[in-house]
C-alpha atoms as a PDB file:
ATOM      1  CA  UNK A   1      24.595  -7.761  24.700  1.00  0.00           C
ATOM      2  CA  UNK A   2      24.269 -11.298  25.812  1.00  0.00           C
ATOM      3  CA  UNK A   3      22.085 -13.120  22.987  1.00  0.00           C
ATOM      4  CA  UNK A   4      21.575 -15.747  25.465  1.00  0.00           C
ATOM      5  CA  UNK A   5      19.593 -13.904  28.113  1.00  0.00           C
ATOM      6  CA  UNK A   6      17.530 -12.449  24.911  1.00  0.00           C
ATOM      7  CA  UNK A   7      16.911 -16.149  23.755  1.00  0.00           C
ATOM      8  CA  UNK A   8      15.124 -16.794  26.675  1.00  0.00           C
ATOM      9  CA  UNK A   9      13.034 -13.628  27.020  1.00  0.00           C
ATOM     10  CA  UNK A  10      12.252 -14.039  22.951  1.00  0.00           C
ATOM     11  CA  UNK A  11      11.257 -17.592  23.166  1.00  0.00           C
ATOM     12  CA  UNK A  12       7.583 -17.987  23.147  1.00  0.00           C
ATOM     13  CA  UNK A  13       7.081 -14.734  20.958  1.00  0.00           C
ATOM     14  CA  UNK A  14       6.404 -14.889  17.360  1.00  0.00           C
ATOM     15  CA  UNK A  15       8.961 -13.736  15.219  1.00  0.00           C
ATOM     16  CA  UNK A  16       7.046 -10.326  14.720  1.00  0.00           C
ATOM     17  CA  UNK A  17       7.028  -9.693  18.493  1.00  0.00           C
ATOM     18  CA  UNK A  18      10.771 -10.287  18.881  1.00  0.00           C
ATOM     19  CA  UNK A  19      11.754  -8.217  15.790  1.00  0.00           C
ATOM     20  CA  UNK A  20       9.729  -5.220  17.418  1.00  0.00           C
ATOM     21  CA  UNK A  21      11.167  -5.824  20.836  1.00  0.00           C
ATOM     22  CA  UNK A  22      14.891  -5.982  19.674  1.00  0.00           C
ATOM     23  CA  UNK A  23      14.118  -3.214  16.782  1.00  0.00           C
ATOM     24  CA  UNK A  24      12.464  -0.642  20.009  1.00  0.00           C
ATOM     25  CA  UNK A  25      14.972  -1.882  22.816  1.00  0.00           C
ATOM     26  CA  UNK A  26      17.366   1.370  24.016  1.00  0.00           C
ATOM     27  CA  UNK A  27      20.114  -0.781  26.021  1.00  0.00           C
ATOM     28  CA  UNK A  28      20.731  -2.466  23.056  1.00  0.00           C
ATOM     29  CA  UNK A  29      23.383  -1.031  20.609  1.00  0.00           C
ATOM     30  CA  UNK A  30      23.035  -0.300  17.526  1.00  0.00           C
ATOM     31  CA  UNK A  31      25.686  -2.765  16.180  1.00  0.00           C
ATOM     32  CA  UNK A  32      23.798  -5.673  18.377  1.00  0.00           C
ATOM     33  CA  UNK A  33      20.437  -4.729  17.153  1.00  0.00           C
ATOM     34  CA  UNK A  34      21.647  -5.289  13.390  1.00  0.00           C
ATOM     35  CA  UNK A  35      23.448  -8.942  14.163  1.00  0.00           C
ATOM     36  CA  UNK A  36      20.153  -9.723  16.248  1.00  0.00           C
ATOM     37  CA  UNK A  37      17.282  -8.586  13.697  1.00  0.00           C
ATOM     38  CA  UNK A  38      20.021 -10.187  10.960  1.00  0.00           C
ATOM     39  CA  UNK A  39      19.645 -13.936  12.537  1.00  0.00           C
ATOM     40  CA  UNK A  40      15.942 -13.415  13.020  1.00  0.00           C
ATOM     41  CA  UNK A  41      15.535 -12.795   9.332  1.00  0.00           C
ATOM     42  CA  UNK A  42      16.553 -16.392   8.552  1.00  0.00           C
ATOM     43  CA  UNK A  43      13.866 -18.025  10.051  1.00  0.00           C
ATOM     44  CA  UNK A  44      11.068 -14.966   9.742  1.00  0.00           C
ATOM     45  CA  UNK A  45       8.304 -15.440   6.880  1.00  0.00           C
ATOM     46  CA  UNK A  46       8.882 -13.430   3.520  1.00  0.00           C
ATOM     47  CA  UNK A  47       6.397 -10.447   4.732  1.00  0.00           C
ATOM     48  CA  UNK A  48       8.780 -10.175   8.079  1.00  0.00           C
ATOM     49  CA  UNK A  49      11.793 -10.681   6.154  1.00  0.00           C
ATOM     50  CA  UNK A  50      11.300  -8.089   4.113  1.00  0.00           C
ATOM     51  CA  UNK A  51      10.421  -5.634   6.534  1.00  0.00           C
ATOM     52  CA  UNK A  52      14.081  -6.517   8.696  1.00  0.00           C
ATOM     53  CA  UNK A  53      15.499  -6.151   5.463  1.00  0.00           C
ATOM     54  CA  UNK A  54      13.870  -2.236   5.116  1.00  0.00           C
ATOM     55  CA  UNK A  55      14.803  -1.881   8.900  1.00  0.00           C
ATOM     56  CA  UNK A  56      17.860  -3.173   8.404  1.00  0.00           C
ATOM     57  CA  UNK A  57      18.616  -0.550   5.131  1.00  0.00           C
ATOM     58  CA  UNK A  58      17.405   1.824   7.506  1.00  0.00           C
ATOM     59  CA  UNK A  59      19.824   1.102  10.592  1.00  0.00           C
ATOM     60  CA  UNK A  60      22.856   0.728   8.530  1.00  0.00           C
ATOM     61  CA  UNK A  61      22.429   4.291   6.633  1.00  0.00           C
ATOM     62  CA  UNK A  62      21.623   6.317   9.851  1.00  0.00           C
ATOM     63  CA  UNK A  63      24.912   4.584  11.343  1.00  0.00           C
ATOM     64  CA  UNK A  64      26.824   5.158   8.318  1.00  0.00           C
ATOM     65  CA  UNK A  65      25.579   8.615   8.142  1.00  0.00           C
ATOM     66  CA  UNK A  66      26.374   9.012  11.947  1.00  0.00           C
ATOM     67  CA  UNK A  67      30.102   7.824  11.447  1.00  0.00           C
ATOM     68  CA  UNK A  68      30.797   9.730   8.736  1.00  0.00           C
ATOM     69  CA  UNK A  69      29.411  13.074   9.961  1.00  0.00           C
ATOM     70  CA  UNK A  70      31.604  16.372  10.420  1.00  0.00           C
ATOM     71  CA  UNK A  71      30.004  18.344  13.586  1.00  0.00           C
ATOM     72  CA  UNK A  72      26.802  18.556  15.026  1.00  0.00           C
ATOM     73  CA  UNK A  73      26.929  15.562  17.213  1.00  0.00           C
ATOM     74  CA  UNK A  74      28.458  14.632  20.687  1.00  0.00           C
ATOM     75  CA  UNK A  75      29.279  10.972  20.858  1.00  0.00           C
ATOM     76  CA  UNK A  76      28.688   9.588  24.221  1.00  0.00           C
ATOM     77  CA  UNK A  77      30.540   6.663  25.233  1.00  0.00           C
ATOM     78  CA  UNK A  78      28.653   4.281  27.905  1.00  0.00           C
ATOM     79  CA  UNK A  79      29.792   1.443  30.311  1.00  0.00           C
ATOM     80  CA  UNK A  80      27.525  -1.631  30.736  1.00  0.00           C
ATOM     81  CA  UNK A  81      25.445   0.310  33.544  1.00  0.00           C
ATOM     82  CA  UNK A  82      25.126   3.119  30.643  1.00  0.00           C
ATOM     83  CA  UNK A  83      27.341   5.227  32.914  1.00  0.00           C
ATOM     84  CA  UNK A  84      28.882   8.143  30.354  1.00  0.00           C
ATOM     85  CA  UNK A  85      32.418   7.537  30.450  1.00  0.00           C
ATOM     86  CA  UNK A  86      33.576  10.242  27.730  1.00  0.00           C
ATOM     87  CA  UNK A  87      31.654  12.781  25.037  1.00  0.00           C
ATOM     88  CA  UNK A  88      33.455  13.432  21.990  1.00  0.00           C
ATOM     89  CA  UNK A  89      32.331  15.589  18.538  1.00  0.00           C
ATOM     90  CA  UNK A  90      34.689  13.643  16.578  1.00  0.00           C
ATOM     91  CA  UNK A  91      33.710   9.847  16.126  1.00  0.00           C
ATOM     92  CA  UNK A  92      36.957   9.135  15.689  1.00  0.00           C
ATOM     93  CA  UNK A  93      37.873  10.086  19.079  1.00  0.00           C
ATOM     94  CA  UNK A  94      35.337   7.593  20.312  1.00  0.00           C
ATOM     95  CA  UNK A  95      36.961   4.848  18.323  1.00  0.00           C
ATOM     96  CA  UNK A  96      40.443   5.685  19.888  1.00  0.00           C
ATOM     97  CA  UNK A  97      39.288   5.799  23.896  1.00  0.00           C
ATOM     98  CA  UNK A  98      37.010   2.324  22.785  1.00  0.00           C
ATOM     99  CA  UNK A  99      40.135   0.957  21.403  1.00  0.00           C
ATOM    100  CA  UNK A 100      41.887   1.922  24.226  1.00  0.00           C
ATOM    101  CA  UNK A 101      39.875   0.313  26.997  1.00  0.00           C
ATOM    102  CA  UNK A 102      39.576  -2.932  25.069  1.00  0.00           C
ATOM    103  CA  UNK A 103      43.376  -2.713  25.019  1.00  0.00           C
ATOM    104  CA  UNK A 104      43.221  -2.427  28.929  1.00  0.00           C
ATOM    105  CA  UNK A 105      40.979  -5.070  29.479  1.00  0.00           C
ATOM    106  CA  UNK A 106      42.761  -7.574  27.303  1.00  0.00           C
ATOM    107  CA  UNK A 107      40.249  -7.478  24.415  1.00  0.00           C
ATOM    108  CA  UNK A 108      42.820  -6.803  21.716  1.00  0.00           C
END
C-alpha cells in the first residue's frame, strides 16, 4: 500500500476520520492496516489512542489466530489488481508461493 497516496487522501480529516477509513478500507491488507493505524496512534488524543490500541489487540489476535489455524480456511493469494493468483488451506503454503514470487521479482 503506498502510504503516500493515503497521506494525501487523509490530510484534512481528523484523526478519528482517518483511523475509521484505514480501520474499514478492504484493499488494504491486514499487515498495512496495523503499521498505518500504529503511526496514527502517535499523534491521536488519549480517547483515540486507546481505541487503536483495542483495534489494534483486536487485528493482531484474529491474524494470529488466522496463521496459526489447522483447516477450515482457504487462503487466497491476490495481485495488486486483487486478481486471485493461488488458494491454499495451509497458510504455510501461502508463505512459500509469496516467498517465491518476491524471489522472482528480486525482492529477496
Amino acid at each position: 500500500m503506498n502510504n503516500i497516496v493515503y497521506e494525501e487522501i487523509l490530510k484534512d480529516l481528523t484523526p478519528f476520520q482517518q483511523a475509521t477509513i484505514l480501520y474499514n478500507d478492504e484493499h488494504i491488507s491486514e499487515e498495512d492496516k496495523i503499521c498505518m493505524l500504529h503511526q496514527l496512534q502517535r499523534k491521536a488524543d488519549e480517547s483515540l489512542k486507546k481505541q487503536i490500541e483495542e483495534r489494534l489487540k483486536f487485528m493482531l489476535l484474529k491474524l494470529e489466530n488466522f496463521e496459526n489455524s489447522e483447516d477450515d480456511f482457504v487462503f487466497v493469494v491476490n495481485d495488486d489488481r486483487h486478481e486471485i493468483l493461488s488458494m491454499f488451506l495451509k497458510y504455510r503454503m501461502r508463505i512459500i508461493l509469496l516467498i517465491n514470487i518476491a524471489m522472482k521479482e528480486g525482492k529477496f
